[in-house]
Protein backbone atom coordinates (compact mmCIF):
# COMPACT_ATOMS: atom_id res chain seq x y z
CA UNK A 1 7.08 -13.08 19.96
CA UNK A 2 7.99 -9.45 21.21
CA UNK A 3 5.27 -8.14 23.72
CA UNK A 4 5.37 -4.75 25.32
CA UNK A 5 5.56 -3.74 28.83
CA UNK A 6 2.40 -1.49 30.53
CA UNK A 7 4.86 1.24 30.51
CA UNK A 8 5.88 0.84 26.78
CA UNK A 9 2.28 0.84 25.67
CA UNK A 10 1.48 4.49 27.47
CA UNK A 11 4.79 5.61 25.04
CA UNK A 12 3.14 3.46 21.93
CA UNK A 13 0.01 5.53 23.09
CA UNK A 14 0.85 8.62 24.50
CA UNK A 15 -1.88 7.79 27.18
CA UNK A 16 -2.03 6.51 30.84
CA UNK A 17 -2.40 3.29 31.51
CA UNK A 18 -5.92 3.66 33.62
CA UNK A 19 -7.14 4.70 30.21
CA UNK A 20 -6.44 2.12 28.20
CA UNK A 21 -6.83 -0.46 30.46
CA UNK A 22 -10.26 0.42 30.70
CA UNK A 23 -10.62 0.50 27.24
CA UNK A 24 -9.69 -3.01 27.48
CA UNK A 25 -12.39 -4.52 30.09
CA UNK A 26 -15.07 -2.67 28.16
CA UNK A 27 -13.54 -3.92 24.33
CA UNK A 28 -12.45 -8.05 24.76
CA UNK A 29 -10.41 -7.67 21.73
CA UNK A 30 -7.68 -6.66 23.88
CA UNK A 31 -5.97 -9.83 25.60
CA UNK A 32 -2.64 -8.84 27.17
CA UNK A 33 -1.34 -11.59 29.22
CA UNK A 34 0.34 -11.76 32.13
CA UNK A 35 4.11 -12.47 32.04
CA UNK A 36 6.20 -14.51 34.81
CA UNK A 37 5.91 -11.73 37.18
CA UNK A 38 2.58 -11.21 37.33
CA UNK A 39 2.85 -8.16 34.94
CA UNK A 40 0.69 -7.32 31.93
CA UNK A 41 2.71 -7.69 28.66
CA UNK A 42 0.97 -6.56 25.45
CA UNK A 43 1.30 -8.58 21.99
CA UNK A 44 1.39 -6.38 18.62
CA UNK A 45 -2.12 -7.23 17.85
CA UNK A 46 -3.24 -5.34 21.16
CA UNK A 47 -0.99 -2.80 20.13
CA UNK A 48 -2.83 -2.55 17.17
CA UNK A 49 -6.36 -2.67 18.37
CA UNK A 50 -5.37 0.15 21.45
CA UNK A 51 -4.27 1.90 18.54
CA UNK A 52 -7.32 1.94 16.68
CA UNK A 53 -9.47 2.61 19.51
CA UNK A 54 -7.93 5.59 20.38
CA UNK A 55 -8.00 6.73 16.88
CA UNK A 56 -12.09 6.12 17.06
CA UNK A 57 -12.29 7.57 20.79
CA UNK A 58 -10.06 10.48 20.21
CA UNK A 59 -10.09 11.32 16.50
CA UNK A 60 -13.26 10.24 15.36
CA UNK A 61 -14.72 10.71 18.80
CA UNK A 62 -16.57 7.34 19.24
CA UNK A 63 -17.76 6.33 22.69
CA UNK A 64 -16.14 3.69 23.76
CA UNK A 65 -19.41 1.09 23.11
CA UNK A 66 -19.13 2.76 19.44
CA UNK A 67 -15.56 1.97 19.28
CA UNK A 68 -16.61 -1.73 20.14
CA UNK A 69 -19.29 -2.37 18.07
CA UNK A 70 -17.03 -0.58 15.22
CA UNK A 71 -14.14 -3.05 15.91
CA UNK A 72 -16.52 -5.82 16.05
CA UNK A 73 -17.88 -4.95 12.46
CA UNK A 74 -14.61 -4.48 11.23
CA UNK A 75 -13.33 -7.79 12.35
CA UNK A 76 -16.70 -9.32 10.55
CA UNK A 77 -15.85 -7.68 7.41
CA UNK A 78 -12.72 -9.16 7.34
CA UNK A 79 -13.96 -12.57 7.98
CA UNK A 80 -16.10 -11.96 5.32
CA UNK A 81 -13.50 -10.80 3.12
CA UNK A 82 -11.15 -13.94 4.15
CA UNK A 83 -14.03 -16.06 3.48
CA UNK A 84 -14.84 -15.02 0.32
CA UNK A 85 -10.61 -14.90 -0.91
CA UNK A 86 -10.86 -18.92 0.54
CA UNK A 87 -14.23 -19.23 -1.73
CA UNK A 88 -11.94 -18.06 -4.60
CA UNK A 89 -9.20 -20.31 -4.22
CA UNK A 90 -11.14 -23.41 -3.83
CA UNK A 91 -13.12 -22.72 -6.88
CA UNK A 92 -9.77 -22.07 -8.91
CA UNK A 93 -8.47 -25.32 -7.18
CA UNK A 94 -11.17 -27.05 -8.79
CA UNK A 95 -10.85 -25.50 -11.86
CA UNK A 96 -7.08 -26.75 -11.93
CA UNK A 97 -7.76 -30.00 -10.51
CA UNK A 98 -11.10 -30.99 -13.10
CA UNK A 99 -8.83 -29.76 -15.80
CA UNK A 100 -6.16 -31.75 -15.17
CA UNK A 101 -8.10 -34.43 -14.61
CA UNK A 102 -9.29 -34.47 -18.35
CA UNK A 103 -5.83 -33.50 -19.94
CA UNK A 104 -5.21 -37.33 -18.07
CA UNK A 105 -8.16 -38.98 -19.77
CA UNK A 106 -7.38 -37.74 -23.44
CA UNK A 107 -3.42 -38.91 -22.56
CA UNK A 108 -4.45 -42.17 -22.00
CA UNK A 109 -6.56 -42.54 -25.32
CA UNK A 110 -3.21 -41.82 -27.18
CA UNK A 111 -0.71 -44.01 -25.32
């Protein structure tokens, strides 16, 4: 898994580290780990939340709480949405497997 360095994330972001960082005590979403050295390395997924939150903070100019509760109802809606695609497959599932199911019952009444 390729993880970024503090430094590489203020050239992802085009911000200073203090910023971000405190974007990420105030928004949980952001996890970066720390590496053998005792250095923060970022994953792609905190790439792409630090991304969005300065798109919210800077372009859309949410507070920082706003940006939160905004990432927190968009990661809802997607469980929702990944909930509901699940939902769909089952049902089709069961559609497949009933179906078969009786294509096996009239086989047998001609063997």
């Amino acid at each position: 898994m390729k993880t970024f360095s503090t430094a590489d994330v203020e050239k992802i972001l085009d911000i200073k580290a203090y910023i971000f960082r405190h974007w990420q005590e105030e928004i949980p979403l952001v996890q970066p780990r720390k590496d053998g050295s005792g250095r923060f390395v970022y994953s792609k997924k905190d790439i792409e939340y630090l991304l969005r939150i300065k798109h919210l903070v800077q372009e859309k100019k949410f507070t920082v709480e706003g940006a939160r509760e905004q990432l927190y109802a968009e990661q809802e809606n997607a469980g929702n949405a990944d909930r509901y695609a699940l939902s769909a497959v089952r049902a089709e599932l069961l559609e497949i497997y009933l179906t078969n199911r009786e294509q096996k019952k009239l086989l047998k009444g001609y063997e």
